[in-house]
C-alpha atoms as a PDB file:
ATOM      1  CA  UNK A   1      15.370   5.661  34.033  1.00  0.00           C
ATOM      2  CA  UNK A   2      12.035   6.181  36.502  1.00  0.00           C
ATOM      3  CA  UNK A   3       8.921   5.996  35.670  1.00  0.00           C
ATOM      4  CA  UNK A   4       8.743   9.619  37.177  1.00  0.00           C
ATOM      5  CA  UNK A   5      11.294  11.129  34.465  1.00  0.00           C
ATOM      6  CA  UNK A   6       9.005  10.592  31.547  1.00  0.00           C
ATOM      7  CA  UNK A   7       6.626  12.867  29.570  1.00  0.00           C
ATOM      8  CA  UNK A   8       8.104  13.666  26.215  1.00  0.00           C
ATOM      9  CA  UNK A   9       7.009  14.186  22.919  1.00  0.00           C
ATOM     10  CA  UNK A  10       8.398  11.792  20.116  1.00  0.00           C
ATOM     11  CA  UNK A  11       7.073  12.586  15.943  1.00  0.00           C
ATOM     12  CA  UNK A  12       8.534   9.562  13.627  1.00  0.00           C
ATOM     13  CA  UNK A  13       8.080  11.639  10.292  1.00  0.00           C
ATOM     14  CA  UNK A  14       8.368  11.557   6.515  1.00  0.00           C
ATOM     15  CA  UNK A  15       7.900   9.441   3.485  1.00  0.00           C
ATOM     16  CA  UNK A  16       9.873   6.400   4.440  1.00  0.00           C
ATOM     17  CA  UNK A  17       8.399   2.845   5.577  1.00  0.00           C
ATOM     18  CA  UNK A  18       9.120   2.244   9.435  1.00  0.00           C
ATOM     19  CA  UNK A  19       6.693   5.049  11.178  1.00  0.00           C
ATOM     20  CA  UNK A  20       4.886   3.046  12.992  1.00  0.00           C
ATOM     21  CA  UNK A  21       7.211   0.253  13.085  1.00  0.00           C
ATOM     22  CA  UNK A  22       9.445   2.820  15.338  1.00  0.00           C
ATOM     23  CA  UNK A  23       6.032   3.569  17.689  1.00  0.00           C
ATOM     24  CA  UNK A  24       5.655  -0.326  17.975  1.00  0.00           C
ATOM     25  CA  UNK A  25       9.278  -0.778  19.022  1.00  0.00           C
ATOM     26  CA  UNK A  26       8.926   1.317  21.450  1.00  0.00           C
ATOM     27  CA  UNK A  27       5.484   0.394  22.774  1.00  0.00           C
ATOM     28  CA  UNK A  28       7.455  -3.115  22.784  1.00  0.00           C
ATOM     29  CA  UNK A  29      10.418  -1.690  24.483  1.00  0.00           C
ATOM     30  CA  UNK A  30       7.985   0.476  27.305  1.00  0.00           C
ATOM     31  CA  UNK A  31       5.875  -3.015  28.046  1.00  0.00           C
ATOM     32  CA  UNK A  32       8.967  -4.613  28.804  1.00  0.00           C
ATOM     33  CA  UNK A  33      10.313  -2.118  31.300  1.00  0.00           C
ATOM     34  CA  UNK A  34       6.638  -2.350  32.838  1.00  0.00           C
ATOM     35  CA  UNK A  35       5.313   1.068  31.511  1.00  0.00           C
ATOM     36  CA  UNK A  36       0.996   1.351  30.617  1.00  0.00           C
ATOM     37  CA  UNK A  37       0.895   2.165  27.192  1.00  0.00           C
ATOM     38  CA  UNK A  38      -2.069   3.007  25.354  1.00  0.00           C
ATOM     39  CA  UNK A  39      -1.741   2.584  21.290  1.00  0.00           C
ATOM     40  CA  UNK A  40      -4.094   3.733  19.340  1.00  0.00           C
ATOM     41  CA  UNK A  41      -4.593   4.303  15.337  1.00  0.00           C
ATOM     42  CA  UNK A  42      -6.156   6.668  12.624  1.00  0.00           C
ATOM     43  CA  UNK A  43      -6.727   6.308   9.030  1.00  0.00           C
ATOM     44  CA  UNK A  44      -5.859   2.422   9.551  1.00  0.00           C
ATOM     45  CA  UNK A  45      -7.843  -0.743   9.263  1.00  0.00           C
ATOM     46  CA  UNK A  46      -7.905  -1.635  12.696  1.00  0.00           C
ATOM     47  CA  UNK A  47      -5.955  -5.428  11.934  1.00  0.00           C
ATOM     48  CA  UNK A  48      -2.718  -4.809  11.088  1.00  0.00           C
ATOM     49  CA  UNK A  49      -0.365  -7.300  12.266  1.00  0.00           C
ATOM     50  CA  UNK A  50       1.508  -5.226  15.106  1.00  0.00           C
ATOM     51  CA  UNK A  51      -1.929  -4.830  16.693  1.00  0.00           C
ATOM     52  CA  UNK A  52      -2.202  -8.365  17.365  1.00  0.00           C
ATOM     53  CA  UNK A  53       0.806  -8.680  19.229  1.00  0.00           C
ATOM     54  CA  UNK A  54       0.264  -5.158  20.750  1.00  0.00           C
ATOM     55  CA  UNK A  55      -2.897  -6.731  22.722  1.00  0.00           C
ATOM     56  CA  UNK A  56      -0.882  -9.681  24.083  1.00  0.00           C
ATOM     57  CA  UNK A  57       1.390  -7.784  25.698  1.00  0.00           C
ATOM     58  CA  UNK A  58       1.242  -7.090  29.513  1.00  0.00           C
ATOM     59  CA  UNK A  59       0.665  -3.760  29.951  1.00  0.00           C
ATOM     60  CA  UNK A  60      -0.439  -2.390  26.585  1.00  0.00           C
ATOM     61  CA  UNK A  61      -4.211  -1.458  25.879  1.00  0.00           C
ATOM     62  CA  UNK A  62      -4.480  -0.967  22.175  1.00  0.00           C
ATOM     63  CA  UNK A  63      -7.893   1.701  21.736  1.00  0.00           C
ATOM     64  CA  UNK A  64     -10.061   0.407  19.044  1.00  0.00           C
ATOM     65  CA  UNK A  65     -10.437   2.539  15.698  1.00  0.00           C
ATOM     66  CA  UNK A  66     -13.188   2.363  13.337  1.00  0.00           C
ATOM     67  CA  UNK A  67     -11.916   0.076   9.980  1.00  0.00           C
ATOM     68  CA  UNK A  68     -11.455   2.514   7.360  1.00  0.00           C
ATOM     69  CA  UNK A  69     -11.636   1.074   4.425  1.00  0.00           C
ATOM     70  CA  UNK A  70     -10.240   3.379   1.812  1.00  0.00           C
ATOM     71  CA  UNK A  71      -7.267   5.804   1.435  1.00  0.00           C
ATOM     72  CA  UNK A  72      -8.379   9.671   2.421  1.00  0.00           C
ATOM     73  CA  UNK A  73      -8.417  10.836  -1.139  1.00  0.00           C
ATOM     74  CA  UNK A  74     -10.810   8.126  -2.139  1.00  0.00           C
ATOM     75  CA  UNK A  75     -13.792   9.363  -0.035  1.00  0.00           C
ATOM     76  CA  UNK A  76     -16.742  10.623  -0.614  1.00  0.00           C
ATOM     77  CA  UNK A  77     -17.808  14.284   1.924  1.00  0.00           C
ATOM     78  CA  UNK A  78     -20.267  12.287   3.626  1.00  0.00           C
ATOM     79  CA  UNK A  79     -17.634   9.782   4.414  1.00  0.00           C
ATOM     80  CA  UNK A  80     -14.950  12.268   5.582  1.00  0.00           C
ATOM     81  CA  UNK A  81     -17.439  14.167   7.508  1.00  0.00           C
ATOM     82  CA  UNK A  82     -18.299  10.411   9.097  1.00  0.00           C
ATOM     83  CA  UNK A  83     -14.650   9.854   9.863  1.00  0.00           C
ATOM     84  CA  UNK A  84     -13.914  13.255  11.471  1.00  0.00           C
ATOM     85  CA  UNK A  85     -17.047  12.618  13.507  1.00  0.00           C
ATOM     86  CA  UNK A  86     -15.720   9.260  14.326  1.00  0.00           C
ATOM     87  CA  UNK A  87     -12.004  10.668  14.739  1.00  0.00           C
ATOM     88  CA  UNK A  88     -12.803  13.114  17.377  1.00  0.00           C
ATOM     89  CA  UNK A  89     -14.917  10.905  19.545  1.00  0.00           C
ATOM     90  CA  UNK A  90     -12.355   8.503  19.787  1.00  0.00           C
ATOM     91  CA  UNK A  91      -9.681  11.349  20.561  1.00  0.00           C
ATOM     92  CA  UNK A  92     -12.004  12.230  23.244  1.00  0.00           C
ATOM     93  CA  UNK A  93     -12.929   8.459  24.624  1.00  0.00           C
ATOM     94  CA  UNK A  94      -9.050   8.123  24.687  1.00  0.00           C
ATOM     95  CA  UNK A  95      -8.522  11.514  26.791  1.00  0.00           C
ATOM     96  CA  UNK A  96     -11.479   9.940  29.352  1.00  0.00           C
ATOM     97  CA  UNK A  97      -9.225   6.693  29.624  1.00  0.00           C
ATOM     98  CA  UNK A  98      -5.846   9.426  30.431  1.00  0.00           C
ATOM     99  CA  UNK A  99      -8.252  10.911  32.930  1.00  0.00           C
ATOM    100  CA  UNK A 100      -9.433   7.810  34.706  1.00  0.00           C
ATOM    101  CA  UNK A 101      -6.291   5.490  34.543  1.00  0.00           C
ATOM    102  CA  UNK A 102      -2.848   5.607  34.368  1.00  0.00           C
ATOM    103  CA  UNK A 103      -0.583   5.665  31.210  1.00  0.00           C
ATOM    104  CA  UNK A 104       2.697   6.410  31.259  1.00  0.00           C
ATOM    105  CA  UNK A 105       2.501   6.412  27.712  1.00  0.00           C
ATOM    106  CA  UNK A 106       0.535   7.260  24.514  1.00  0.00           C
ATOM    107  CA  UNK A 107       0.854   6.459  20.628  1.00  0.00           C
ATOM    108  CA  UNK A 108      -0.968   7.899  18.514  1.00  0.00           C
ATOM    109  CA  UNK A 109      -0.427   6.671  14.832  1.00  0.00           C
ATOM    110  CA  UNK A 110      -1.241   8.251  11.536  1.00  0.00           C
ATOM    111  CA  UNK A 111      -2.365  11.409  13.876  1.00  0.00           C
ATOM    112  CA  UNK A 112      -0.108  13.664  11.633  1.00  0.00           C
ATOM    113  CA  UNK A 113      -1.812  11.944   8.252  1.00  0.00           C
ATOM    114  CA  UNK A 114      -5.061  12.240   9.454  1.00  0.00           C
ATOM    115  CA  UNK A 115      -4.532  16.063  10.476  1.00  0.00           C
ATOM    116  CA  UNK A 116      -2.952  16.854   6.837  1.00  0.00           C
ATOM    117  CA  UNK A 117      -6.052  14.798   5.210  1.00  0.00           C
ATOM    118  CA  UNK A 118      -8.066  16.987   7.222  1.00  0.00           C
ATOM    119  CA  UNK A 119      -9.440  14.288   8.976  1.00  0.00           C
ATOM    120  CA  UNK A 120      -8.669  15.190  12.637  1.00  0.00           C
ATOM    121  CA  UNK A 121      -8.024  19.052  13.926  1.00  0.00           C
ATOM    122  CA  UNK A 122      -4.242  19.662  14.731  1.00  0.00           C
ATOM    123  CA  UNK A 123      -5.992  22.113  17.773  1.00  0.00           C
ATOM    124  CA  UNK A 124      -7.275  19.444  19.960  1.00  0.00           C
ATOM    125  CA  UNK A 125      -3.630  17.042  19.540  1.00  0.00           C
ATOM    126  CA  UNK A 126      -1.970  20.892  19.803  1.00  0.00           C
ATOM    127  CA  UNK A 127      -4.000  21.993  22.908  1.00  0.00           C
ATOM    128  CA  UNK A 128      -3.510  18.254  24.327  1.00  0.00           C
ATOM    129  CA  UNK A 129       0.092  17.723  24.086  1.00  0.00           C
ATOM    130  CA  UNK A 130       0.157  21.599  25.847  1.00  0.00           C
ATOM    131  CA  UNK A 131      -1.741  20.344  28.768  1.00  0.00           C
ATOM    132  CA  UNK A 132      -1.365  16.550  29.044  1.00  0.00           C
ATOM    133  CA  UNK A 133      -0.202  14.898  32.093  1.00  0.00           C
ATOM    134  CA  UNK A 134       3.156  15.622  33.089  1.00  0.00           C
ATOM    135  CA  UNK A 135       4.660  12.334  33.096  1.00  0.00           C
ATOM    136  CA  UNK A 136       2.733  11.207  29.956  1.00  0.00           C
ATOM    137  CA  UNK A 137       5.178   9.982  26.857  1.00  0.00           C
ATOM    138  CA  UNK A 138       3.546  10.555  23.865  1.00  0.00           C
ATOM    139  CA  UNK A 139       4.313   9.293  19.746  1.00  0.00           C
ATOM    140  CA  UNK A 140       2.626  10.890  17.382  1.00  0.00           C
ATOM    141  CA  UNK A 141       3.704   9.405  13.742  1.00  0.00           C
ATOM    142  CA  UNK A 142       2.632  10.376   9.935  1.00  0.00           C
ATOM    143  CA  UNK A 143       4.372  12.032   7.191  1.00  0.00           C
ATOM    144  CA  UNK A 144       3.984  15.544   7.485  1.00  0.00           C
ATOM    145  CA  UNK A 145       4.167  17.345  11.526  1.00  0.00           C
ATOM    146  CA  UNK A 146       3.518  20.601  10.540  1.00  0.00           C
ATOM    147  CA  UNK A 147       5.646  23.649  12.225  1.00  0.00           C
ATOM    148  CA  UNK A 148       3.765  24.027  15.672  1.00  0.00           C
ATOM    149  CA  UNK A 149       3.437  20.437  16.442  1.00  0.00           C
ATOM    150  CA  UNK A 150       7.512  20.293  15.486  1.00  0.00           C
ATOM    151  CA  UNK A 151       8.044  23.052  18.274  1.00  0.00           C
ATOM    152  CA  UNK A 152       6.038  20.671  21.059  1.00  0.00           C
ATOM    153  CA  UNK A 153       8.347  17.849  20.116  1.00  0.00           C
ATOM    154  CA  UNK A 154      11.453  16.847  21.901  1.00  0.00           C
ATOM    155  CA  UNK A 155      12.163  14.004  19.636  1.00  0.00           C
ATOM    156  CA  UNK A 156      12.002  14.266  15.832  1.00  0.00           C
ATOM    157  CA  UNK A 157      12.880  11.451  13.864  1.00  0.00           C
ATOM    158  CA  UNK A 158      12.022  11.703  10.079  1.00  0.00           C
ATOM    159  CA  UNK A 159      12.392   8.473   7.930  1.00  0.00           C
ATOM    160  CA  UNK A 160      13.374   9.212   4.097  1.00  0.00           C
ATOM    161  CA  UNK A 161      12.418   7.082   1.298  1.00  0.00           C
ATOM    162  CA  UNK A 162      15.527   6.388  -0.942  1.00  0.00           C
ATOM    163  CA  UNK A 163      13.248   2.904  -2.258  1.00  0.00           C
ATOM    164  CA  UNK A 164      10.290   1.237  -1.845  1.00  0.00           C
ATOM    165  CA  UNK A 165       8.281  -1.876  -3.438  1.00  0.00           C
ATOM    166  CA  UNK A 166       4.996   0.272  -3.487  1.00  0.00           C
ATOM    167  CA  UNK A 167       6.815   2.673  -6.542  1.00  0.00           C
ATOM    168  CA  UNK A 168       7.160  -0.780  -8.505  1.00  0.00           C
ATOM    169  CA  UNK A 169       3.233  -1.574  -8.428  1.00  0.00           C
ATOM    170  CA  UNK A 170       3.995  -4.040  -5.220  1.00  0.00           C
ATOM    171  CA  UNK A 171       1.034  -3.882  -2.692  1.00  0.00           C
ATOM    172  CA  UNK A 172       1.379  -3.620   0.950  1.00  0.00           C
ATOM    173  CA  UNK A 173       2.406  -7.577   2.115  1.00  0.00           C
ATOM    174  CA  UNK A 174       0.952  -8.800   5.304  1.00  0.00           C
ATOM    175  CA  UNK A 175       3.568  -8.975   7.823  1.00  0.00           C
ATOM    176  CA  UNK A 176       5.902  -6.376   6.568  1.00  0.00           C
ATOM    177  CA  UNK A 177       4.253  -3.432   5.640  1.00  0.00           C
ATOM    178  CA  UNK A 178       0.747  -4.208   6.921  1.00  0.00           C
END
């Protein structure tokens, strides 16, 4: 494959564990072939494990998020009118960095959880991925890609929950699921 023969659009989808998991492998895989890939997260802490070893990878620049500290439905308005505020800036500070270097990819995770928590408006990702760079690969990952953002995708991969610890009380455990 050439570099020249990218510019896709990937959504990992649905209620199972491994969303991001599949964005990292492929960040992973895209470093190692000597792609720039820029990762960046929503609705996340901002130190999950993966993002450690995202940063020591040669060729990866890994956008920083604000820390959110609590799940969407446990905010208060002020706080989710904070982290829209917040969301879109960094949407836009990462479109400057598309505009003034060159990625031949772009992951955005939790985009499609912080669009259905109405955190983050599905327009701007809709009228990006419509006029992004040509060549630009992007992931987009979260449970729920609504119809519109399904038609802009060439890759759909959704990842079903048949079991997981979480239903049994069992927190997220650093170094598998967070």
């Amino acid at each position: 494959m050439k570099k020249n023969d990218l510019g896709l659009v990937h959504i990992y989808c649905g209620e199972g564990k491994g969303k991001t998991t599949c964005s990292v492998g492929l960040t992973v895989r895209a470093s190692g072939y000597g792609l720039h890939v820029l990762f960046m997260q929503f609705l996340k802490s901002g130190d999950s494990s993966e993002l450690k070893v995202l940063r020591s990878l040669s060729g990866v620049e890994v956008l920083g998020t604000k820390p959110i500290k609590k799940f969407s439905f446990q905010m208060t308005e002020e706080e989710k009118e904070e982290t829209r505020r917040v969301n879109a800036e960094q949407f836009a500070d990462m479109v400057k960095m598309l505009e003034h270097d060159h990625y031949d990819m772009l992951v955005m995770d939790e985009t499609l959880g912080a669009i259905e928590a109405g955190l983050l408006d599905e327009q701007i990702i809709v009228d990006f991925l419509k006029n992004r760079p040509a060549q630009l690969e992007v992931v987009l990952t979260g449970r729920y890609p609504s119809d519109q953002l399904l038609e802009l995708a060439d890759y759909v991969s959704r990842i079903d929950k048949v079991k997981h610890p979480y239903d049994k009380g069992i927190p997220a455990r650093a170094g598998i699921e967070a």
